[in-house]
C-alpha atoms as a PDB file:
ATOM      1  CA  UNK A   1       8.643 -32.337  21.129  1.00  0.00           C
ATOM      2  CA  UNK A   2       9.568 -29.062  23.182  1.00  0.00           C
ATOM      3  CA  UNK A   3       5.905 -28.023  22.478  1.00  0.00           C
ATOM      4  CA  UNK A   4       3.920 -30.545  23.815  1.00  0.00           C
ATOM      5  CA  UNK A   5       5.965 -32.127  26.112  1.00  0.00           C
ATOM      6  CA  UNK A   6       5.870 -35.574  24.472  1.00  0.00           C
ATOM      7  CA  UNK A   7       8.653 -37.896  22.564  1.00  0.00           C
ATOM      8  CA  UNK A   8       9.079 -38.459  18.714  1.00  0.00           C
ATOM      9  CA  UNK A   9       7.131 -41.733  19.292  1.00  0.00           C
ATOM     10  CA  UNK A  10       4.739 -40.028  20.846  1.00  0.00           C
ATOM     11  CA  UNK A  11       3.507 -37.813  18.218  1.00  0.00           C
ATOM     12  CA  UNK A  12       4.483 -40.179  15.011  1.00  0.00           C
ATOM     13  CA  UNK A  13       2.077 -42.500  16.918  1.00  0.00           C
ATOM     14  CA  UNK A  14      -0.514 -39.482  17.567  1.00  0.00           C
ATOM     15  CA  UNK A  15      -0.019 -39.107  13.621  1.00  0.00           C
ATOM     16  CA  UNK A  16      -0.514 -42.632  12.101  1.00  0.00           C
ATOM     17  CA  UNK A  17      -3.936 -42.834  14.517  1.00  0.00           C
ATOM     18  CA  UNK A  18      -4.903 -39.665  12.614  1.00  0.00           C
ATOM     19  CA  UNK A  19      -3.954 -40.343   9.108  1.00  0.00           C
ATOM     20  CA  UNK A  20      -4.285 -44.923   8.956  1.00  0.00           C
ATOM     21  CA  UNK A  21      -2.015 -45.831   5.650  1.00  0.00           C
ATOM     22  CA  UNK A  22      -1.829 -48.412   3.617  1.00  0.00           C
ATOM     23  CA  UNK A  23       1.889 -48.487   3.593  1.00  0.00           C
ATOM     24  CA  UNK A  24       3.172 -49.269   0.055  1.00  0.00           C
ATOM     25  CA  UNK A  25       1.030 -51.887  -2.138  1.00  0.00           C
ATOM     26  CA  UNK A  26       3.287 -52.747  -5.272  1.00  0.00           C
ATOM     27  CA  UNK A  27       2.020 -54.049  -8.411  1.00  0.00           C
ATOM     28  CA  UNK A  28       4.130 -55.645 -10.707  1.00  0.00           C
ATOM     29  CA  UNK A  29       4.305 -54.747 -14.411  1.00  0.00           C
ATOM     30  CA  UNK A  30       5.003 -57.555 -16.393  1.00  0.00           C
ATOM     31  CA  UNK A  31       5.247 -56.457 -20.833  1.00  0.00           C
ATOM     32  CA  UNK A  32       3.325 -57.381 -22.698  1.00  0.00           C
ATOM     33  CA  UNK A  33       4.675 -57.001 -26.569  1.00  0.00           C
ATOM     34  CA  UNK A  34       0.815 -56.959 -27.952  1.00  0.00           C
ATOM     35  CA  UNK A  35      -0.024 -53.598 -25.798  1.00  0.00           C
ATOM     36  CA  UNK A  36       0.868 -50.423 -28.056  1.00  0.00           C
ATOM     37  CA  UNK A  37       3.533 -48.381 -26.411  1.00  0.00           C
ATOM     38  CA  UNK A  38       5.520 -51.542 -25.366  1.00  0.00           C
ATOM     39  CA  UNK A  39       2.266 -51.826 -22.812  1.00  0.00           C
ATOM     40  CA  UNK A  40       1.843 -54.532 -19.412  1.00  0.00           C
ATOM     41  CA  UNK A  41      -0.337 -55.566 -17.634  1.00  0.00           C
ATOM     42  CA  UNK A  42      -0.204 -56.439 -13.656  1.00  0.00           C
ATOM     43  CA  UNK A  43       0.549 -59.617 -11.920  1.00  0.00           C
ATOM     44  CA  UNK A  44      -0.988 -61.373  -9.371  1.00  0.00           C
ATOM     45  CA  UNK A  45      -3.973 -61.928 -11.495  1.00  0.00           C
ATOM     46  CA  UNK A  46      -5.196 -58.104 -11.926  1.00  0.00           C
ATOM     47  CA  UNK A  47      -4.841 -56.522 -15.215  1.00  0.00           C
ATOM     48  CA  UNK A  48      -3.527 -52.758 -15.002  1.00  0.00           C
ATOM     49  CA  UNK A  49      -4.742 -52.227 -19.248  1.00  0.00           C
ATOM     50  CA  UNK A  50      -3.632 -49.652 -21.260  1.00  0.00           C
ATOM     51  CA  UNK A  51       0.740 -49.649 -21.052  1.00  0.00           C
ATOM     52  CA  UNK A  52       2.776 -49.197 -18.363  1.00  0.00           C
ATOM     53  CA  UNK A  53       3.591 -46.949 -15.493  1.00  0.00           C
ATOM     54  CA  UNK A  54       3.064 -43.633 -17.198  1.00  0.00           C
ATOM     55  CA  UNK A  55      -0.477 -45.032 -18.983  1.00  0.00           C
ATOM     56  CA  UNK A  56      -1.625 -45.912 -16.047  1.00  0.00           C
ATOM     57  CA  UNK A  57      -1.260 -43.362 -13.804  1.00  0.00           C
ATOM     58  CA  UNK A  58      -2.579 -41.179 -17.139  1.00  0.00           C
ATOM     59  CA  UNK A  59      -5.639 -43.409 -16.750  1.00  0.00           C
ATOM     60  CA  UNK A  60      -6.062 -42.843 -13.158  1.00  0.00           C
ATOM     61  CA  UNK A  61      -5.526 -39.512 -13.111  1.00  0.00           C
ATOM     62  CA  UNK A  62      -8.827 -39.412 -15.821  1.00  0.00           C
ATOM     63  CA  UNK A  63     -10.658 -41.336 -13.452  1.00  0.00           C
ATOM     64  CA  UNK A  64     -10.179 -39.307 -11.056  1.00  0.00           C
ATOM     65  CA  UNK A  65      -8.968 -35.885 -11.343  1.00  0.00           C
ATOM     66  CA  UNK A  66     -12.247 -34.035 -11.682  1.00  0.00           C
ATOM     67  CA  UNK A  67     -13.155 -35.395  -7.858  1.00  0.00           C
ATOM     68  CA  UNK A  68      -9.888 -34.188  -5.888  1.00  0.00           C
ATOM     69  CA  UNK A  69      -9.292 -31.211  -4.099  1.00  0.00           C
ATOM     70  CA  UNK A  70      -5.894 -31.103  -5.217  1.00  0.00           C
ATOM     71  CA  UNK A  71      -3.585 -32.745  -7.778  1.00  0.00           C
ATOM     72  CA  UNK A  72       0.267 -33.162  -6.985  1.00  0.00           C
ATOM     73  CA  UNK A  73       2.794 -34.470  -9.878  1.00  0.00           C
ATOM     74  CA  UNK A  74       6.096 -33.821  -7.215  1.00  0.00           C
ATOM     75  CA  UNK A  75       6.376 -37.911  -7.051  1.00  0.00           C
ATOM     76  CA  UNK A  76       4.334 -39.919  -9.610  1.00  0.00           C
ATOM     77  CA  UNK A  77       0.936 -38.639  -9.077  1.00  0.00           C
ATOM     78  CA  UNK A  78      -0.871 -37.680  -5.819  1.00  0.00           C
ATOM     79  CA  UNK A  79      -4.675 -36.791  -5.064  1.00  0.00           C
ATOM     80  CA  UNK A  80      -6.143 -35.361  -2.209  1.00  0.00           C
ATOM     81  CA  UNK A  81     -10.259 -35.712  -1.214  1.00  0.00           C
ATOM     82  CA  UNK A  82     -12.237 -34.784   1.334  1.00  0.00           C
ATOM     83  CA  UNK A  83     -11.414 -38.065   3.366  1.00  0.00           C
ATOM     84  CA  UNK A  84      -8.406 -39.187   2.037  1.00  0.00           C
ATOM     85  CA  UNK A  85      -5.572 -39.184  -0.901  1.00  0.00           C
ATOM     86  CA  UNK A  86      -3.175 -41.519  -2.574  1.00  0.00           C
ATOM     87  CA  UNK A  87       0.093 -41.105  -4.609  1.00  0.00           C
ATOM     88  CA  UNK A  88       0.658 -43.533  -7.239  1.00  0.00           C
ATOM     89  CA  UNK A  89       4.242 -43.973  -9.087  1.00  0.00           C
ATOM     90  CA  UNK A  90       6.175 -45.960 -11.462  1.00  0.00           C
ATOM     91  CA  UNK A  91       9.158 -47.119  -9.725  1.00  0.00           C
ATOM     92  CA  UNK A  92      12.633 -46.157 -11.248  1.00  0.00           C
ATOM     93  CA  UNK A  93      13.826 -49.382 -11.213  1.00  0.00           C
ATOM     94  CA  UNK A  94      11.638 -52.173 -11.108  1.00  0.00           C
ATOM     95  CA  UNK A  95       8.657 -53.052 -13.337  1.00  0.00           C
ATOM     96  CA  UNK A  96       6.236 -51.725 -10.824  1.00  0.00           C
ATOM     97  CA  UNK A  97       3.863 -49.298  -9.992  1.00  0.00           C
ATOM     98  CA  UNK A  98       3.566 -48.101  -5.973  1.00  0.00           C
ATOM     99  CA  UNK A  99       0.696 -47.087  -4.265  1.00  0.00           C
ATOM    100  CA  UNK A 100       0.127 -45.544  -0.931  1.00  0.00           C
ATOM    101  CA  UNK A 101      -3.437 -44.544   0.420  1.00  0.00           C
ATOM    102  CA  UNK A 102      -3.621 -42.310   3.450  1.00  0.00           C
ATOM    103  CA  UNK A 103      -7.715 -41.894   5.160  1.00  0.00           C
ATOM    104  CA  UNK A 104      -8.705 -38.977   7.724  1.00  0.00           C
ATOM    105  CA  UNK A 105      -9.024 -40.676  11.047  1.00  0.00           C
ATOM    106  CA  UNK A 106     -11.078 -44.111   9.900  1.00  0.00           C
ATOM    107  CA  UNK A 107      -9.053 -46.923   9.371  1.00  0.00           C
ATOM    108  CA  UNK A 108     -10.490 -48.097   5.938  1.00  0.00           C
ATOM    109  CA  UNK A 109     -10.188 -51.179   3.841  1.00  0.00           C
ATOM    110  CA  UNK A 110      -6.516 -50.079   2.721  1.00  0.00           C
ATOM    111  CA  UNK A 111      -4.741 -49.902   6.100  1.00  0.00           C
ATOM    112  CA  UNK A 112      -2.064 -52.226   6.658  1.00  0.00           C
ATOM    113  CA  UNK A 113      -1.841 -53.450   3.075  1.00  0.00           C
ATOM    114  CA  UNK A 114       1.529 -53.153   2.121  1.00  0.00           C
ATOM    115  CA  UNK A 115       2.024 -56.047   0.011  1.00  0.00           C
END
């Protein structure tokens, strides 16, 4: 703020022009006794296949992996490209899985989904 002379608004606002997020999109996790590993599937109509939070971000990270520029396992798991990232994690203490996309500069499809 010293710096460059402007206030904390300022330069979070200077920020979330450069970096447009999605805010948090939560899917639900609902088991499914059938699914091996105890398994679910998501609600709201979308099936996450293949188990629950840990399965799926497995499966994720296979999809993706070999395209990111980095790969971060600090909180759930977090992938960086050339244009943007996401982090995806199981929450501690719901049935749900939380996903946050971040682009460079172009507000995509994701921003201002947070539901």
């Amino acid at each position: 703020m010293c710096e460059r002379g402007q206030s904390l608004s300022e330069l979070v606002g200077e920020r979330m022009r450069l970096f447009p997020a999605s805010g948090e999109i939560n899917r639900r996790l609902n088991a499914d006794p059938k699914t091996p590993g105890g398994g679910a599937k998501a609600g709201g109509g979308a099936k996450a296949s293949g188990g629950g939070a840990t399965e799926i971000l497995a499966r994720v990270q296979g999809l993706y992996e070999s395209k990111a520029l980095s790969i971060d396992f600090t909180d759930g798991l977090s992938l960086e490209f050339p244009e943007w990232r996401f982090n995806l994690r199981g929450s501690n203490t719901e049935p749900l899985v939380r996903l946050n996309v971040e682009s460079r500069g172009k507000p995509g499809p994701h921003a201002g989904k947070n539901g």
